[in-house]
Each structure stands twice: as C-alpha cells, then as structure tokens.
Protein backbone atom coordinates (compact mmCIF):
# COMPACT_ATOMS: atom_id res chain seq x y z
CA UNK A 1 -36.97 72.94 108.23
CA UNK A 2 -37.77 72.00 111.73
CA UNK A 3 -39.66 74.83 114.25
CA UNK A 4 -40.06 75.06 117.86
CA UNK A 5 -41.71 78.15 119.50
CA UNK A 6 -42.04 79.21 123.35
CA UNK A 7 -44.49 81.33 123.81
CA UNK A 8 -44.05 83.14 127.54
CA UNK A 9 -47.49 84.66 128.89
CA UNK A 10 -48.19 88.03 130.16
CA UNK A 11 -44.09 88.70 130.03
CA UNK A 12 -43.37 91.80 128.19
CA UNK A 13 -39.41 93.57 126.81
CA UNK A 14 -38.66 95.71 124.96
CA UNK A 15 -37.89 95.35 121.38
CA UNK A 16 -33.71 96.28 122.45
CA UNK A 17 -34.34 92.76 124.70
CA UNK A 18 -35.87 91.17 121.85
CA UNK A 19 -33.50 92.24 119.05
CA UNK A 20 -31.04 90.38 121.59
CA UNK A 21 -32.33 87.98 122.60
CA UNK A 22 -32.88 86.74 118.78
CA UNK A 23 -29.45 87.66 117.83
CA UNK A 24 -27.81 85.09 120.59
CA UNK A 25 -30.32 82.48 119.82
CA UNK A 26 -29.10 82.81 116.06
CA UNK A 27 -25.40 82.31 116.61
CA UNK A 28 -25.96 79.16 118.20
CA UNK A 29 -25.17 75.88 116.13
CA UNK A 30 -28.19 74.55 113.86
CA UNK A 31 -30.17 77.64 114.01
CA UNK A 32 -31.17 78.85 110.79
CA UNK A 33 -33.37 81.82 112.28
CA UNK A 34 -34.85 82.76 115.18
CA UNK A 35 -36.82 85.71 116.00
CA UNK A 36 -38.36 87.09 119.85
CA UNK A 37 -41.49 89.36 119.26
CA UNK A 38 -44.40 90.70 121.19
CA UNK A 39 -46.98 89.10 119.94
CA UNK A 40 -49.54 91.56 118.38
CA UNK A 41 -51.68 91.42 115.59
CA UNK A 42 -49.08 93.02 113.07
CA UNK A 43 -46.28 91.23 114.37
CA UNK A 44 -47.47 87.67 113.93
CA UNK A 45 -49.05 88.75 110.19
CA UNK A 46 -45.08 89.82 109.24
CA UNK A 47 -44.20 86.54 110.58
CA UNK A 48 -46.43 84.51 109.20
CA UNK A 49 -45.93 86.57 105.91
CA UNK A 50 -42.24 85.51 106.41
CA UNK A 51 -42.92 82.21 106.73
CA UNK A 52 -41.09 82.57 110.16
CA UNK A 53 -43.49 80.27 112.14
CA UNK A 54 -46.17 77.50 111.68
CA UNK A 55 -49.50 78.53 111.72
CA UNK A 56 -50.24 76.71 114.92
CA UNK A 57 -48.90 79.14 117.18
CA UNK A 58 -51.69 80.48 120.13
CA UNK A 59 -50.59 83.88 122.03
CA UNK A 60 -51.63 87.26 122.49
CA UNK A 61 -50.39 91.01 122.07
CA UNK A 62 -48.97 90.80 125.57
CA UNK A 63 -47.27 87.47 125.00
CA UNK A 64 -43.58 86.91 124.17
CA UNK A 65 -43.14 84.59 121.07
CA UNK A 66 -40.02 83.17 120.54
CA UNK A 67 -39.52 81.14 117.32
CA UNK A 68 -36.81 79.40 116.18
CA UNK A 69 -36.01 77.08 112.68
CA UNK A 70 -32.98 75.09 112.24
C-alpha cells in the first residue's frame, strides 16, 4: 500500500470540513482510504493505531493532516 500525506500549517476546519473533505478524496479512483484530521496528540495516536499513516509524518495540533493510501 502506497501513502502520501499533505500536511497544511497553521490551517484549521472543522471536523464537518474534514469529514468532507475525506469522503471526496475516498471516492476518487485508486484510493483505498483517506482521512483529513487536525493534528493533535490523540488524533495522530488513533491513526497511527490504525495504521492510517507512516510514522514519518511531522505536524502539530494546529496542523491539517491529510493522508491518503491507495
């Protein structure tokens, strides 16, 4: 399974964005799952719990993260 991230600084929406913003991400071809958090403490340990994301990912409670596998 192949990731990319995007991580958008300082840049924050609401989870009813989010929620969204995943959902049209995952109906596009070759996307297995995708997911747009906030990234805070909790939210990275679900995903990383998940295995939603590599490890390598760098960004901060205020941060968008948007992850994507296909």
């Amino acid at each position: 399974m192949t990731f990319d991230t995007l991580v958008r600084p300082n840049f924050y929406r609401d989870s009813v964005a989010l929620m969204r913003l995943a959902t049209e991400l995952q109906a596009l071809p070759g996307i297995e799952q995708a997911s747009a958090i906030m990234a805070t403490e909790p939210n990275l340990e679900i995903l990383a719990e998940t295995g939603g994301a590599p490890d390598t990912i760098t960004a901060g409670p205020n941060d968008i993260l948007v992850v994507v596998s296909g």
